[in-house]
Protein backbone atom coordinates (compact mmCIF):
# COMPACT_ATOMS: atom_id res chain seq x y z
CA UNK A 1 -18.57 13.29 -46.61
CA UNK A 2 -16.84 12.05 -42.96
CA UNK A 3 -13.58 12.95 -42.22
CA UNK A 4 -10.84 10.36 -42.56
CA UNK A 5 -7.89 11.69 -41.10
CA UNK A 6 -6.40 12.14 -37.74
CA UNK A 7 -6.87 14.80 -35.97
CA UNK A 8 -3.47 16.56 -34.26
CA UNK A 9 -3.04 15.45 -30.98
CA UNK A 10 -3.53 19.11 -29.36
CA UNK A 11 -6.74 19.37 -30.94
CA UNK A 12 -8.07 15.97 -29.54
CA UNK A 13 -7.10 17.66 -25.89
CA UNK A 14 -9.84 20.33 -26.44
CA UNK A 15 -12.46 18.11 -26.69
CA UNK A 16 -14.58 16.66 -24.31
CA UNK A 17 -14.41 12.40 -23.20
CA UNK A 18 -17.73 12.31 -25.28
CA UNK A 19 -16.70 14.27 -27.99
CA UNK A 20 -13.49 12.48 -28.56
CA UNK A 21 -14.99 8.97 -27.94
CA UNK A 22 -17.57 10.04 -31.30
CA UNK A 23 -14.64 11.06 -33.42
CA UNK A 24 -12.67 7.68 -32.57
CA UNK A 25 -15.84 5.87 -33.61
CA UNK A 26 -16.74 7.85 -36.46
CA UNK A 27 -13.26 7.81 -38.23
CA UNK A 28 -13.09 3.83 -37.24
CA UNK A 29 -9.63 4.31 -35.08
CA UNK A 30 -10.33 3.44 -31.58
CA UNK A 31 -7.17 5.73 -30.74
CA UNK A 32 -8.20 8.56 -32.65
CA UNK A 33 -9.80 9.99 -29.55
CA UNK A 34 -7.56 9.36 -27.15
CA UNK A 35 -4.68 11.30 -25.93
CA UNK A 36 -1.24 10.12 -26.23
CA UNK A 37 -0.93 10.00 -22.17
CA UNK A 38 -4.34 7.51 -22.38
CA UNK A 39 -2.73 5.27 -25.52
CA UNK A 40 0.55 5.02 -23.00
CA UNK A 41 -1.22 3.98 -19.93
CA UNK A 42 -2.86 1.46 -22.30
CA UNK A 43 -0.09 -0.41 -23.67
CA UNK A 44 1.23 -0.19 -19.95
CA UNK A 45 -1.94 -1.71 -18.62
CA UNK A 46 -1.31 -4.25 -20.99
CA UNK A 47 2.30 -5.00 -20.94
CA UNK A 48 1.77 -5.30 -16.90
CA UNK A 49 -0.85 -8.33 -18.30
CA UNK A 50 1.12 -10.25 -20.45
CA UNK A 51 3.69 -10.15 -17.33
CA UNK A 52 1.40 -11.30 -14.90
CA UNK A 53 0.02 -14.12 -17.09
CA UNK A 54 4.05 -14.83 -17.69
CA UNK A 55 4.49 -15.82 -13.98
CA UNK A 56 0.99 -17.20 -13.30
CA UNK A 57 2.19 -20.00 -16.05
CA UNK A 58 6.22 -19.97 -14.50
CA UNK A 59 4.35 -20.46 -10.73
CA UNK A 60 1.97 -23.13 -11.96
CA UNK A 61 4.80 -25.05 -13.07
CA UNK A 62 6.45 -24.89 -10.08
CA UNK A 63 3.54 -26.06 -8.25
CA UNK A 64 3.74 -22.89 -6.12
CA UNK A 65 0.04 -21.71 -5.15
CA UNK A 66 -0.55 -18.16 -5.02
CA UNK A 67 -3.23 -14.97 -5.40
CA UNK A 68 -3.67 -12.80 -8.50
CA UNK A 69 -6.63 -11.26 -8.31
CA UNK A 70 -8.34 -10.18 -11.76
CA UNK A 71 -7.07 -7.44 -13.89
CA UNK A 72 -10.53 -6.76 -15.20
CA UNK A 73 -12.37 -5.87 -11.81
CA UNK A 74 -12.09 -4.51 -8.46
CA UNK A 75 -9.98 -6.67 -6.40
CA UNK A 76 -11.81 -7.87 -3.45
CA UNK A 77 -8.05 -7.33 -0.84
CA UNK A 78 -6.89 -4.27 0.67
CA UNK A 79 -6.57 -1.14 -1.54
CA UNK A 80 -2.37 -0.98 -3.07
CA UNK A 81 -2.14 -4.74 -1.90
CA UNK A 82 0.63 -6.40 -4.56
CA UNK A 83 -0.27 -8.29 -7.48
CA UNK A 84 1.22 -11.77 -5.95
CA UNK A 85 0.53 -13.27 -2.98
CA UNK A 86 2.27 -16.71 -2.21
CA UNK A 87 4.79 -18.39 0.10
CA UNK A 88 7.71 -19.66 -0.84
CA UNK A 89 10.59 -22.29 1.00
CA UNK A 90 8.63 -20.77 4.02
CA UNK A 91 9.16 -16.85 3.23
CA UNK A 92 5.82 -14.88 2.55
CA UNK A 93 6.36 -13.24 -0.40
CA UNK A 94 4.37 -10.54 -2.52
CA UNK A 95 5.33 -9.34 -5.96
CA UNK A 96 4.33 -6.29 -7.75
CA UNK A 97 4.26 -6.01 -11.50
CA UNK A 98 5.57 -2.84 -13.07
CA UNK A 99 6.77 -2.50 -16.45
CA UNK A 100 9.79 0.01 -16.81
CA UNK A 101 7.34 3.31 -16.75
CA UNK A 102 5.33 2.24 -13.92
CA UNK A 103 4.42 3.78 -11.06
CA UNK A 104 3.37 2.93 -7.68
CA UNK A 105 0.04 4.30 -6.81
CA UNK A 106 -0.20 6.47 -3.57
CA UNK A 107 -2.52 3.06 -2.18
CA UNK A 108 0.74 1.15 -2.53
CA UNK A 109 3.01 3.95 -1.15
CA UNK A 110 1.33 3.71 2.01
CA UNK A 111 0.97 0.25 2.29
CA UNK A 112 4.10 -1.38 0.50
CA UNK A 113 6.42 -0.18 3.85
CA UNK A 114 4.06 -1.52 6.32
CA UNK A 115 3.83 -5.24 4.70
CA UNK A 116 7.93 -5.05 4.41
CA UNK A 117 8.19 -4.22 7.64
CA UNK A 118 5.64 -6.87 9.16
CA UNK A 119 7.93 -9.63 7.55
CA UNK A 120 6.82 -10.11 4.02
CA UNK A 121 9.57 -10.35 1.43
CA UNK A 122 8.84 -7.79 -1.11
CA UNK A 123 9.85 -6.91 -4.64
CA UNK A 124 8.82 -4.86 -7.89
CA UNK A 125 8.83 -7.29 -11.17
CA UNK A 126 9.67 -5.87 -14.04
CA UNK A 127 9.99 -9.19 -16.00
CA UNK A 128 9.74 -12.99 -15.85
CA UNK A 129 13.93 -12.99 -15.32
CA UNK A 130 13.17 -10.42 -12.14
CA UNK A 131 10.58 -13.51 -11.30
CA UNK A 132 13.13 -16.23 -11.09
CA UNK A 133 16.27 -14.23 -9.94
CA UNK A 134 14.12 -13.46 -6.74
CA UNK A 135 13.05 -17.18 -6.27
CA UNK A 136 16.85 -18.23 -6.73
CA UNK A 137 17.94 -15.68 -4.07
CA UNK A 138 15.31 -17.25 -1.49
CA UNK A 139 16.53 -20.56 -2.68
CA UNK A 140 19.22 -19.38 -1.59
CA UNK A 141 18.97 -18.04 1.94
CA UNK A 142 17.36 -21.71 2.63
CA UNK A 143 20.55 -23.08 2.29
């Protein structure tokens, strides 16, 4: 006879990665096995994708070519480099994609300040609003 309920959270945290991923399948509840920390960091990751798909589709529009590398591997620029890359009315910009938990790794710590203060106009997105509030404000320092 299998078990079929969930285990308590504080019980999951004494087993091992193995052990947990076992129980997850063997229940048939992929987040059986995981701890709550792990399910947050999840629907983070994933939040932080639906946003960046958000302003790949609001940049296409405007015709405004930029670089987002992949979610899904290891980006091939510098370790903490933002999520966006682009220029815009003749600024360089770069845009980094945080939802409202998110944190800057220690990569982007390090880095953020010296791309600021080589010239590159810099800002955390939260959401597609953030996105088009910033371009407006560039729009208008061009006037």
């Amino acid at each position: 006879m299998g078990f079929t309920g969930l285990l308590p959270s504080w019980v999951v945290s004494k087993m091992s990665k193995a052990h947990r991923t076992e129980y997850a399948k063997g229940i048939g509840n992929a987040n059986a096995g995981k701890l709550p920390e792990e399910i947050e960091a999840e629907q983070q990751t994933e939040a932080e994708k639906k946003l960046q798909e958000q302003i790949c589709q609001d940049l296409n529009r405007r015709e405004i070519e930029y670089i987002n590398p992949s979610m899904k591997r290891r980006s091939p620029l510098p370790e903490g480099w933002p999520d966006f890359t682009f220029c815009y009315n003749g600024f360089p910009v770069l845009w980094e994609c945080k939802k409202p938990k998110g944190k800057f790794r220690d990569s982007q710590q390090l880095l953020i300040p010296k791309l600021i203060k080589n010239g590159w106009r810099f800002t955390v997105i939260r959401s597609l609003t953030d996105a088009r509030d910033f371009l407006r404000q560039l729009d208008a320092e061009t006037l």
